[in-house]
C-alpha atoms as a PDB file:
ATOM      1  CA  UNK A   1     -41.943 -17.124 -49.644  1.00  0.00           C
ATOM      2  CA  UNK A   2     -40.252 -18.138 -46.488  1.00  0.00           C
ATOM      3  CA  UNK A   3     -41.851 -19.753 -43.018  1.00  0.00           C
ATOM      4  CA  UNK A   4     -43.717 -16.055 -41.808  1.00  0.00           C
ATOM      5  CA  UNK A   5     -43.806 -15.282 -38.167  1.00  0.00           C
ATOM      6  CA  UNK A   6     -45.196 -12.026 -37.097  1.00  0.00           C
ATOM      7  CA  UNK A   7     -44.205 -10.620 -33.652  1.00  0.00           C
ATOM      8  CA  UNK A   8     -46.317  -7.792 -31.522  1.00  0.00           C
ATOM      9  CA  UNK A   9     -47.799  -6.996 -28.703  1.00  0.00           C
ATOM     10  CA  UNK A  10     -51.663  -7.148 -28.837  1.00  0.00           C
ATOM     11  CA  UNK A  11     -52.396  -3.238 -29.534  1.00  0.00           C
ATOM     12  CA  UNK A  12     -49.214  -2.051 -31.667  1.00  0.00           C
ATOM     13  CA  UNK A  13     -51.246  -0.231 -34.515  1.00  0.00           C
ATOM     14  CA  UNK A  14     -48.018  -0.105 -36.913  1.00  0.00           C
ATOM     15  CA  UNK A  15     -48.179  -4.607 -36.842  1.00  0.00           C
ATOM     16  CA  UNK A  16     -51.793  -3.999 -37.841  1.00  0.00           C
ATOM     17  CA  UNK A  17     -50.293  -2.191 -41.112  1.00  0.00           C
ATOM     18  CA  UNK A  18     -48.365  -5.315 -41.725  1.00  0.00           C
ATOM     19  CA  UNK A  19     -50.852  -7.724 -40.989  1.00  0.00           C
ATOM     20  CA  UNK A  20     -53.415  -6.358 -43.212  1.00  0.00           C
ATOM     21  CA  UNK A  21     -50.565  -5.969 -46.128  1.00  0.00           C
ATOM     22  CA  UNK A  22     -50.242  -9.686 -45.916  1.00  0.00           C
ATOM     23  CA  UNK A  23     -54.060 -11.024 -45.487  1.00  0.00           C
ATOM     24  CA  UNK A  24     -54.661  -8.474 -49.131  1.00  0.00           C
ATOM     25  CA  UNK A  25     -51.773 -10.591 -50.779  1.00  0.00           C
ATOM     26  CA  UNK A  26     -53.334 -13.872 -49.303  1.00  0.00           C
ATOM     27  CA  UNK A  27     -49.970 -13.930 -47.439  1.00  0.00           C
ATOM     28  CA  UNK A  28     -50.537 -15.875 -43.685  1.00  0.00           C
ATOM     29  CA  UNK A  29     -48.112 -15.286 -40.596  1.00  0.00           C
ATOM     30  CA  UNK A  30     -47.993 -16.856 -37.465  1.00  0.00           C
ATOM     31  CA  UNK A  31     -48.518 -14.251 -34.731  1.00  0.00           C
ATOM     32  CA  UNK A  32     -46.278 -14.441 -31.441  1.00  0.00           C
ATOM     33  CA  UNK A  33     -47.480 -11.874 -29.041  1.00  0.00           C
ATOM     34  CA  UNK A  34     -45.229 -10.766 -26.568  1.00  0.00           C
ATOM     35  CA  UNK A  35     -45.226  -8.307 -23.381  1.00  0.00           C
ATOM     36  CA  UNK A  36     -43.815  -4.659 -23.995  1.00  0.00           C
ATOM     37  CA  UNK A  37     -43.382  -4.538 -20.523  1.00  0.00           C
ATOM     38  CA  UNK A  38     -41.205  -7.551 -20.082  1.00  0.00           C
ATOM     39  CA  UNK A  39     -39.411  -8.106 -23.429  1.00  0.00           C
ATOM     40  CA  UNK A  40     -38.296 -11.695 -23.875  1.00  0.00           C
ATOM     41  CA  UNK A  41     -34.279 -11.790 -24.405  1.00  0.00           C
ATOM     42  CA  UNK A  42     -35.044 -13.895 -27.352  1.00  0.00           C
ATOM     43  CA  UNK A  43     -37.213 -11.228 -29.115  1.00  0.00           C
ATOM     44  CA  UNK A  44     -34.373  -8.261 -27.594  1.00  0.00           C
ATOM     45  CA  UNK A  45     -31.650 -10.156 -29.643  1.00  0.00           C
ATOM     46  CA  UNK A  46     -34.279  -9.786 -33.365  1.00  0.00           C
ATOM     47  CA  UNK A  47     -35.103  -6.035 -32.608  1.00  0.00           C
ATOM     48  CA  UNK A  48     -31.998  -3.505 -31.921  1.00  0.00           C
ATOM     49  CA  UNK A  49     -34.164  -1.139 -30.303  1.00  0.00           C
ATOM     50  CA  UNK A  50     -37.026  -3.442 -28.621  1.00  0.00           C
ATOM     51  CA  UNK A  51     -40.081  -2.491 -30.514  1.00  0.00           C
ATOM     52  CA  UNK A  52     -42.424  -4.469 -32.382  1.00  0.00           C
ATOM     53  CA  UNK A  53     -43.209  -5.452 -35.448  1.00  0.00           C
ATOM     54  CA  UNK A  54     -40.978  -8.165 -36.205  1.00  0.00           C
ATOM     55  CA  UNK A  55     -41.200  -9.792 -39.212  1.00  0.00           C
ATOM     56  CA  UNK A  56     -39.120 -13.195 -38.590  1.00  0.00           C
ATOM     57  CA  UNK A  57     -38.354 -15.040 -42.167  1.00  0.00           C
ATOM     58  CA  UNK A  58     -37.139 -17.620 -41.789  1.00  0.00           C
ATOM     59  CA  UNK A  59     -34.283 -17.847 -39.497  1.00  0.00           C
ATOM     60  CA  UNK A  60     -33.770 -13.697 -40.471  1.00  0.00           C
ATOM     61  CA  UNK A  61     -35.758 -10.824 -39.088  1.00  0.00           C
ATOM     62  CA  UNK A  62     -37.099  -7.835 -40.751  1.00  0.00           C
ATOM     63  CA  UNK A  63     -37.912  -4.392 -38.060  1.00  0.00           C
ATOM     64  CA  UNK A  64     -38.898  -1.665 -38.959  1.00  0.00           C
ATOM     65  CA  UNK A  65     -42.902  -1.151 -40.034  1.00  0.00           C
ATOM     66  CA  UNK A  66     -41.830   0.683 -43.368  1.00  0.00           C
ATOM     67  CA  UNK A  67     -38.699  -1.755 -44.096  1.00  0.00           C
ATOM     68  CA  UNK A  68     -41.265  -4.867 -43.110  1.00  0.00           C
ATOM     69  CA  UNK A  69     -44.000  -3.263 -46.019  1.00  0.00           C
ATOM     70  CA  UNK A  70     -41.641  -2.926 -48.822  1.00  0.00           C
ATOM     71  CA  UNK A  71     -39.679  -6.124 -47.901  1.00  0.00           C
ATOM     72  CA  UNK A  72     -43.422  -8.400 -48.367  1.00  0.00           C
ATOM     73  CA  UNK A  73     -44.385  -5.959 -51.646  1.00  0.00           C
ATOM     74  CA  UNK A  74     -41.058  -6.727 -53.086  1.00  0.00           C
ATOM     75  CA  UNK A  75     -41.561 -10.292 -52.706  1.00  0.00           C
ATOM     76  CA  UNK A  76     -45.090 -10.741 -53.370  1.00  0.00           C
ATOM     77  CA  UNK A  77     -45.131  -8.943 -55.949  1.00  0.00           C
ATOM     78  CA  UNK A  78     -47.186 -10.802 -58.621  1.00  0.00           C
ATOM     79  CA  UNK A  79     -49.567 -11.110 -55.315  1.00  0.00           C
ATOM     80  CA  UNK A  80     -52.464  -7.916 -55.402  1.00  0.00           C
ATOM     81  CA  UNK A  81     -49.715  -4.598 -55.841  1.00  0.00           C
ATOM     82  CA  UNK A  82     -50.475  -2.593 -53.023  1.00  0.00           C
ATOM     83  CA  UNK A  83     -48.478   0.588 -54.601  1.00  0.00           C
ATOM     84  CA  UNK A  84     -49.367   2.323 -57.596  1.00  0.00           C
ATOM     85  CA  UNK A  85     -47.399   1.734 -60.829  1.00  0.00           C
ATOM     86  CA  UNK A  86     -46.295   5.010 -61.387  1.00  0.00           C
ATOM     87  CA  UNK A  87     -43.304   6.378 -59.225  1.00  0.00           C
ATOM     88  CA  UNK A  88     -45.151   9.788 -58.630  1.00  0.00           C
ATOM     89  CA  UNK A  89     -48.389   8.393 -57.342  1.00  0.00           C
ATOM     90  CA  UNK A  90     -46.278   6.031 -55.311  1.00  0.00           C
ATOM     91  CA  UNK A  91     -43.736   8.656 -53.940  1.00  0.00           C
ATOM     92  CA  UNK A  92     -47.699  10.642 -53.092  1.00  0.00           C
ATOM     93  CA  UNK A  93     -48.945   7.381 -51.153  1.00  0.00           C
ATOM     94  CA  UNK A  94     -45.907   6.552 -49.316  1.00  0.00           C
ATOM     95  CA  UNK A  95     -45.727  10.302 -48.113  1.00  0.00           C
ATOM     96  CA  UNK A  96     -49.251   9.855 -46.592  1.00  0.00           C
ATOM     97  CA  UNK A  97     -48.524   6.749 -45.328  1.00  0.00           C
ATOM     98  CA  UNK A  98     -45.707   8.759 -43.607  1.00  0.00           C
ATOM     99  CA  UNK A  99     -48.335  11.396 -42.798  1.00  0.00           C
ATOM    100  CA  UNK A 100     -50.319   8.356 -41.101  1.00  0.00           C
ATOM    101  CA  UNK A 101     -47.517   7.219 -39.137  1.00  0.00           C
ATOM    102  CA  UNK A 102     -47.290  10.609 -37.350  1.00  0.00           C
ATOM    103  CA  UNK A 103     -51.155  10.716 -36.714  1.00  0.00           C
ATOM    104  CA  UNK A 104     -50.341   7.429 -34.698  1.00  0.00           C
ATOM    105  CA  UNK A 105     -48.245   9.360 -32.315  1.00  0.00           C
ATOM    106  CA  UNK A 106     -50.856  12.418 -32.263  1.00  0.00           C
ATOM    107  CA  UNK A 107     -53.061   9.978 -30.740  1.00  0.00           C
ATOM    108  CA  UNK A 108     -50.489   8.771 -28.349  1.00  0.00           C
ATOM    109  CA  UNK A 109     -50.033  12.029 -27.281  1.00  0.00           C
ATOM    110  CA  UNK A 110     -54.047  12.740 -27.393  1.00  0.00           C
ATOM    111  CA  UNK A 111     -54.811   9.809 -24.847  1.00  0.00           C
ATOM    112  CA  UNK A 112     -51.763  10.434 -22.549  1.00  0.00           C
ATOM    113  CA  UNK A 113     -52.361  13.838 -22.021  1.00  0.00           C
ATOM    114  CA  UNK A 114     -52.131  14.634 -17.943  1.00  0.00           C
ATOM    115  CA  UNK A 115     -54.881  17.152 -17.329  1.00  0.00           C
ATOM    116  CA  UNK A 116     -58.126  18.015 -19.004  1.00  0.00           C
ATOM    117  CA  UNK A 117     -56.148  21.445 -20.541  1.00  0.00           C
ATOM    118  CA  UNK A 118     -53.747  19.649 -21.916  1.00  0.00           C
ATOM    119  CA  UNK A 119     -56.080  17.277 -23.414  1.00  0.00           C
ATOM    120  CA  UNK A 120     -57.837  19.748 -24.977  1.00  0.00           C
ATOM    121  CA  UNK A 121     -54.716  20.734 -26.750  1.00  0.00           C
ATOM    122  CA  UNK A 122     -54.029  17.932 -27.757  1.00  0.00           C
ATOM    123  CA  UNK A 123     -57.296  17.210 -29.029  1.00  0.00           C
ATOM    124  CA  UNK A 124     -57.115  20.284 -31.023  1.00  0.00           C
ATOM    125  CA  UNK A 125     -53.861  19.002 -32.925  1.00  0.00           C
ATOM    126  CA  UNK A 126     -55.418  15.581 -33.526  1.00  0.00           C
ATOM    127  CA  UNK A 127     -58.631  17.084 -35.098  1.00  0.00           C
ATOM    128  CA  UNK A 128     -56.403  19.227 -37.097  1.00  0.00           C
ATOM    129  CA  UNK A 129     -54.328  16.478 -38.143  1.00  0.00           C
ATOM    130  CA  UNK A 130     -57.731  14.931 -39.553  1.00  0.00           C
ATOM    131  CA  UNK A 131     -58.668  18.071 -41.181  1.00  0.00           C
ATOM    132  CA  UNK A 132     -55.699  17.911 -43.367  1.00  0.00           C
ATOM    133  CA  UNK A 133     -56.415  14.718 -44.616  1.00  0.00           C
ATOM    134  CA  UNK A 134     -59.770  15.992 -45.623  1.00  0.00           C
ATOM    135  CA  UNK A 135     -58.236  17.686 -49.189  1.00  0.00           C
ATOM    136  CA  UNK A 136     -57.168  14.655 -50.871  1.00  0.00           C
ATOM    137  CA  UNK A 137     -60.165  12.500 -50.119  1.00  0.00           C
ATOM    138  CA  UNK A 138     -62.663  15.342 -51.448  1.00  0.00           C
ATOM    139  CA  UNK A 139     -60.546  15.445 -54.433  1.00  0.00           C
ATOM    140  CA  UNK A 140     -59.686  11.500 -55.214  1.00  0.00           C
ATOM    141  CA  UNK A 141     -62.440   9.213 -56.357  1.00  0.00           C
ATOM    142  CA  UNK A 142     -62.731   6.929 -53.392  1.00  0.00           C
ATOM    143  CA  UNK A 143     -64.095   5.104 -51.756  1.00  0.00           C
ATOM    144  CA  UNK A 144     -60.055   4.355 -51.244  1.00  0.00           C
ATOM    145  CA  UNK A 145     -56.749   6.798 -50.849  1.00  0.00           C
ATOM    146  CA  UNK A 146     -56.370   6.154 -54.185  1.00  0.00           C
ATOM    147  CA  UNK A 147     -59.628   5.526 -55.630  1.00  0.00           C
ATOM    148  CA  UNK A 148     -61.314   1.594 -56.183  1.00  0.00           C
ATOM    149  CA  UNK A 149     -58.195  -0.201 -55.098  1.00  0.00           C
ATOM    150  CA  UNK A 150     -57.260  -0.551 -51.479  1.00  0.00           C
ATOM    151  CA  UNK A 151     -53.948   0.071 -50.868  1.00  0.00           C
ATOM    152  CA  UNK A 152     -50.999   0.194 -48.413  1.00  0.00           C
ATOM    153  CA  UNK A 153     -51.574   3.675 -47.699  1.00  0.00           C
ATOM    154  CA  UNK A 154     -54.798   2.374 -46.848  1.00  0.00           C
ATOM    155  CA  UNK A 155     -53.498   0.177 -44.265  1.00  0.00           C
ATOM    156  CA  UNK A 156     -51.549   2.648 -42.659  1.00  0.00           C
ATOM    157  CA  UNK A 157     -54.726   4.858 -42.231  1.00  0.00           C
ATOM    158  CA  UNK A 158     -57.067   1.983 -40.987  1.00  0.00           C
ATOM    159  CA  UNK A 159     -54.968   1.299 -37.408  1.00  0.00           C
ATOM    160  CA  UNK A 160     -55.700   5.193 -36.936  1.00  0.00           C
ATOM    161  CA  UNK A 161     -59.577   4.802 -37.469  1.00  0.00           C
ATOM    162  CA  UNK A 162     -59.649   2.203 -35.075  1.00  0.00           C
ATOM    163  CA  UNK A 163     -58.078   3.582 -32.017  1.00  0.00           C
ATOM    164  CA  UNK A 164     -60.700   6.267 -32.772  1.00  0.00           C
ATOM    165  CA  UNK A 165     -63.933   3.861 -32.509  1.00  0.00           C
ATOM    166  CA  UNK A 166     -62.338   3.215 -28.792  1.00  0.00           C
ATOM    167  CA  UNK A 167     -62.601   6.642 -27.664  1.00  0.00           C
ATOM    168  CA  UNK A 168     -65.880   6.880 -29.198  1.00  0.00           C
ATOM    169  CA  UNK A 169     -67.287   4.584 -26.309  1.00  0.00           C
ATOM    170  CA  UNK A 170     -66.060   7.195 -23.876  1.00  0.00           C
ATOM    171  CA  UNK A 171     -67.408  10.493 -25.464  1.00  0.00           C
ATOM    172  CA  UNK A 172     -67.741  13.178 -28.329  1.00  0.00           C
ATOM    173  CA  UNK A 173     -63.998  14.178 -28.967  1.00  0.00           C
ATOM    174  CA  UNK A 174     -65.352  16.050 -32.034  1.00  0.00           C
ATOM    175  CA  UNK A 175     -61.953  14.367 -34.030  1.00  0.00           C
ATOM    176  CA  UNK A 176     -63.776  14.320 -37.276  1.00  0.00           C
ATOM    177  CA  UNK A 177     -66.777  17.020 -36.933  1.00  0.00           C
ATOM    178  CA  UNK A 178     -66.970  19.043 -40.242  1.00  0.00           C
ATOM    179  CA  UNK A 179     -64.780  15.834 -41.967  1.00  0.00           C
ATOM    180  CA  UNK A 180     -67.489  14.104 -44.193  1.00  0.00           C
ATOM    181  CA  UNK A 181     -64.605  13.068 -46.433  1.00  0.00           C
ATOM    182  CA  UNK A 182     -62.635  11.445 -43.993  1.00  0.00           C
ATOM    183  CA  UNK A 183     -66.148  10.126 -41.814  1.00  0.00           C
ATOM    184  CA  UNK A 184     -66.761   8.034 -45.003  1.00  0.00           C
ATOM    185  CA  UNK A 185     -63.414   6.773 -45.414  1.00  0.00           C
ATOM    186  CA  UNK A 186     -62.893   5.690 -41.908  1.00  0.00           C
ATOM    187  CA  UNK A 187     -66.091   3.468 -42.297  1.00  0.00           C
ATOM    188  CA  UNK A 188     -65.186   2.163 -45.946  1.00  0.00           C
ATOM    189  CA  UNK A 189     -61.894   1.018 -43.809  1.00  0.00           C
ATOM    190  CA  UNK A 190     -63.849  -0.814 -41.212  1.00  0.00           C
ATOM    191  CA  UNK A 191     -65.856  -2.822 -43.498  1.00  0.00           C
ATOM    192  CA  UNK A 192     -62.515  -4.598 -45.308  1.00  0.00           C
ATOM    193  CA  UNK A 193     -62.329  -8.194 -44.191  1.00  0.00           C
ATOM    194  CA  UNK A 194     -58.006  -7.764 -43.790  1.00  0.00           C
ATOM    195  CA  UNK A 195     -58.923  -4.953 -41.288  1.00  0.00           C
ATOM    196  CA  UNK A 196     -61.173  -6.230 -39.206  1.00  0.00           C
ATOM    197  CA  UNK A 197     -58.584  -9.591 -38.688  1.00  0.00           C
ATOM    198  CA  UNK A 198     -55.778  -7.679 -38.150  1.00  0.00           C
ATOM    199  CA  UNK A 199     -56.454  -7.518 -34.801  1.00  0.00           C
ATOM    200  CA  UNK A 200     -57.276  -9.954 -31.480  1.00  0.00           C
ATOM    201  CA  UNK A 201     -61.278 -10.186 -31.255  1.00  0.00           C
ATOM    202  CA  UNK A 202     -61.386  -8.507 -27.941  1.00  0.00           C
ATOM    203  CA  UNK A 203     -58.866  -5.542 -28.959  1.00  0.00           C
ATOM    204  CA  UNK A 204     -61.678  -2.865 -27.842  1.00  0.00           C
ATOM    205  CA  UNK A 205     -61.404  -4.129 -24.070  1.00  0.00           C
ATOM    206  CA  UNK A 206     -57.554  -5.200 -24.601  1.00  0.00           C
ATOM    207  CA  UNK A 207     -57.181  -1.659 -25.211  1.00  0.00           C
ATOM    208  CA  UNK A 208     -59.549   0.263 -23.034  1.00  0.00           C
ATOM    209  CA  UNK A 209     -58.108  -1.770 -19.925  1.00  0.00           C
ATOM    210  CA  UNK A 210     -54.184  -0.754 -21.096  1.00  0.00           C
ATOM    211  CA  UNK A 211     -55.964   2.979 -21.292  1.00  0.00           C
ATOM    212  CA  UNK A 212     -57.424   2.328 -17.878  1.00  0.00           C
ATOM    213  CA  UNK A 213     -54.023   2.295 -16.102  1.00  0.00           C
ATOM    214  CA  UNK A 214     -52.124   4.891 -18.297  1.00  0.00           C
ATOM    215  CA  UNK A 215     -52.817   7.893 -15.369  1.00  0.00           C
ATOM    216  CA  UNK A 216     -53.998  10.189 -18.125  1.00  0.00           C
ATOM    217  CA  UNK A 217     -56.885  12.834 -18.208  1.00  0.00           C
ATOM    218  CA  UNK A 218     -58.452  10.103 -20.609  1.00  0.00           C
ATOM    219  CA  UNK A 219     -57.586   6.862 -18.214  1.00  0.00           C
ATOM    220  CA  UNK A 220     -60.082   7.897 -15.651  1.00  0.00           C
ATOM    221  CA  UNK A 221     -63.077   7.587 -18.776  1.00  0.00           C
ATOM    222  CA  UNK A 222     -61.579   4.647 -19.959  1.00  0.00           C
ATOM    223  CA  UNK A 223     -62.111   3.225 -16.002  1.00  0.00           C
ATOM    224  CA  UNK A 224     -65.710   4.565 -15.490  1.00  0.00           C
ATOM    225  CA  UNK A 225     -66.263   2.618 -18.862  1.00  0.00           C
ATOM    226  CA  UNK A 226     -64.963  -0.325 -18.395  1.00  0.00           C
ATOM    227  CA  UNK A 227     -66.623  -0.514 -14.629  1.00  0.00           C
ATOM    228  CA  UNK A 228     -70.643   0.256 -16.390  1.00  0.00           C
ATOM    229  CA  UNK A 229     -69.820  -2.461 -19.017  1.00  0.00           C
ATOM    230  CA  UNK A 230     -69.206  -4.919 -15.796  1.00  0.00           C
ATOM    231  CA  UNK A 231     -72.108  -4.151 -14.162  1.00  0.00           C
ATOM    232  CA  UNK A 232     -74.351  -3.992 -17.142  1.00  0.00           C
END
């Protein structure tokens, strides 16, 4: 395969997909983080609509988190299949990776909500959202999507699970009460080598700071956090 370089910020959840697609296939990457805020003309003139990933091969680059996926599963092929073999189960994992990509906004909208009524709406939706993925891991043999074999479906999920172990160091959101199914799978998920790499090692502060000065119902927990863990 080509010279790899993979291009994010430090927090985009849908580059942690890609990243831990490419440590399963033994794949490496060089990672180029860059500032949402203050998007390099360079990195404007690989992405048509400024957001990250970027998957540069070569002198070509790939954007798109789905179009990135297929493009490194097409051409690693022989390297650890991360889709089923048969087109139904496949068609079934892609939709929930879908299904995944949605949750990711859910949250957005979870931890920028204004006002504490507002966040509890949205809170509401989230948990609901997790509810729904209860079903299919009751029903599949675990401890993966799909049963023994991690997949990409997998990754998609795992970006999701983490956002969530942020918000548990500000309080009891209730996300995943009643979810046993799902409680389980987000911790099988946190154990897997490719996701705990896929991001920096301080992502937890990264993130809670960039929560910090969002002016959401949520920012002003994220604040009284981070101040107690400086004066502990």
């Amino acid at each position: 395969m080509h010279d790899l370089e993979l291009i994010s910020n430090t927090l985009c959840p849908y580059t942690q997909r890609v990243a831990i697609q490419l440590a399963e296939k033994g794949l490496e990457a060089r990672r180029t983080y860059i500032d949402l805020a203050a998007k390099p003309d360079w990195f404007m003139q690989l992405s048509p609509q400024g957001k990250v990933p970027v998957l540069r091969v070569g002198d070509t680059a790939v954007f798109e988190t789905s179009v990135i996926c297929e493009y490194i599963e097409e051409t690693a092929a022989d390297r650890t299949p991360l889709w089923p073999t048969q087109a139904l189960d496949r068609a079934r994992h892609r939709a929930w990776a879908e299904f995944a990509s949605a949750v990711i906004a859910d949250v957005f909208g979870f931890y920028m909500a204004p006002d504490a009524a507002s966040f509890e709406r949205k809170r509401a939706e989230l948990a609901a959202r997790f509810a729904r993925l209860e079903g299919p891991l009751t029903t599949g043999a675990g401890p993966y999507f799909g049963g023994a074999r991690f997949g990409l479906v997998d990754a998609a999920f795992a970006p999701v699970f983490r956002l969530l172990d942020s918000f548990d160091r500000l309080g009891d959101f209730g996300l995943l009460q009643g979810l046993p199914a799902t409680a389980a799978y987000r911790q099988q998920l946190a154990q897997r080598p490719s996701v705990r790499a896929a991001v920096v090692p301080d992502y937890g502060q990264v993130f809670l700071r960039y929560l910090a000065g969002r002016g959401s119902h949520m920012a002003g927990l994220a604040a009284t956090a981070l101040e107690n863990s400086a004066q502990a």
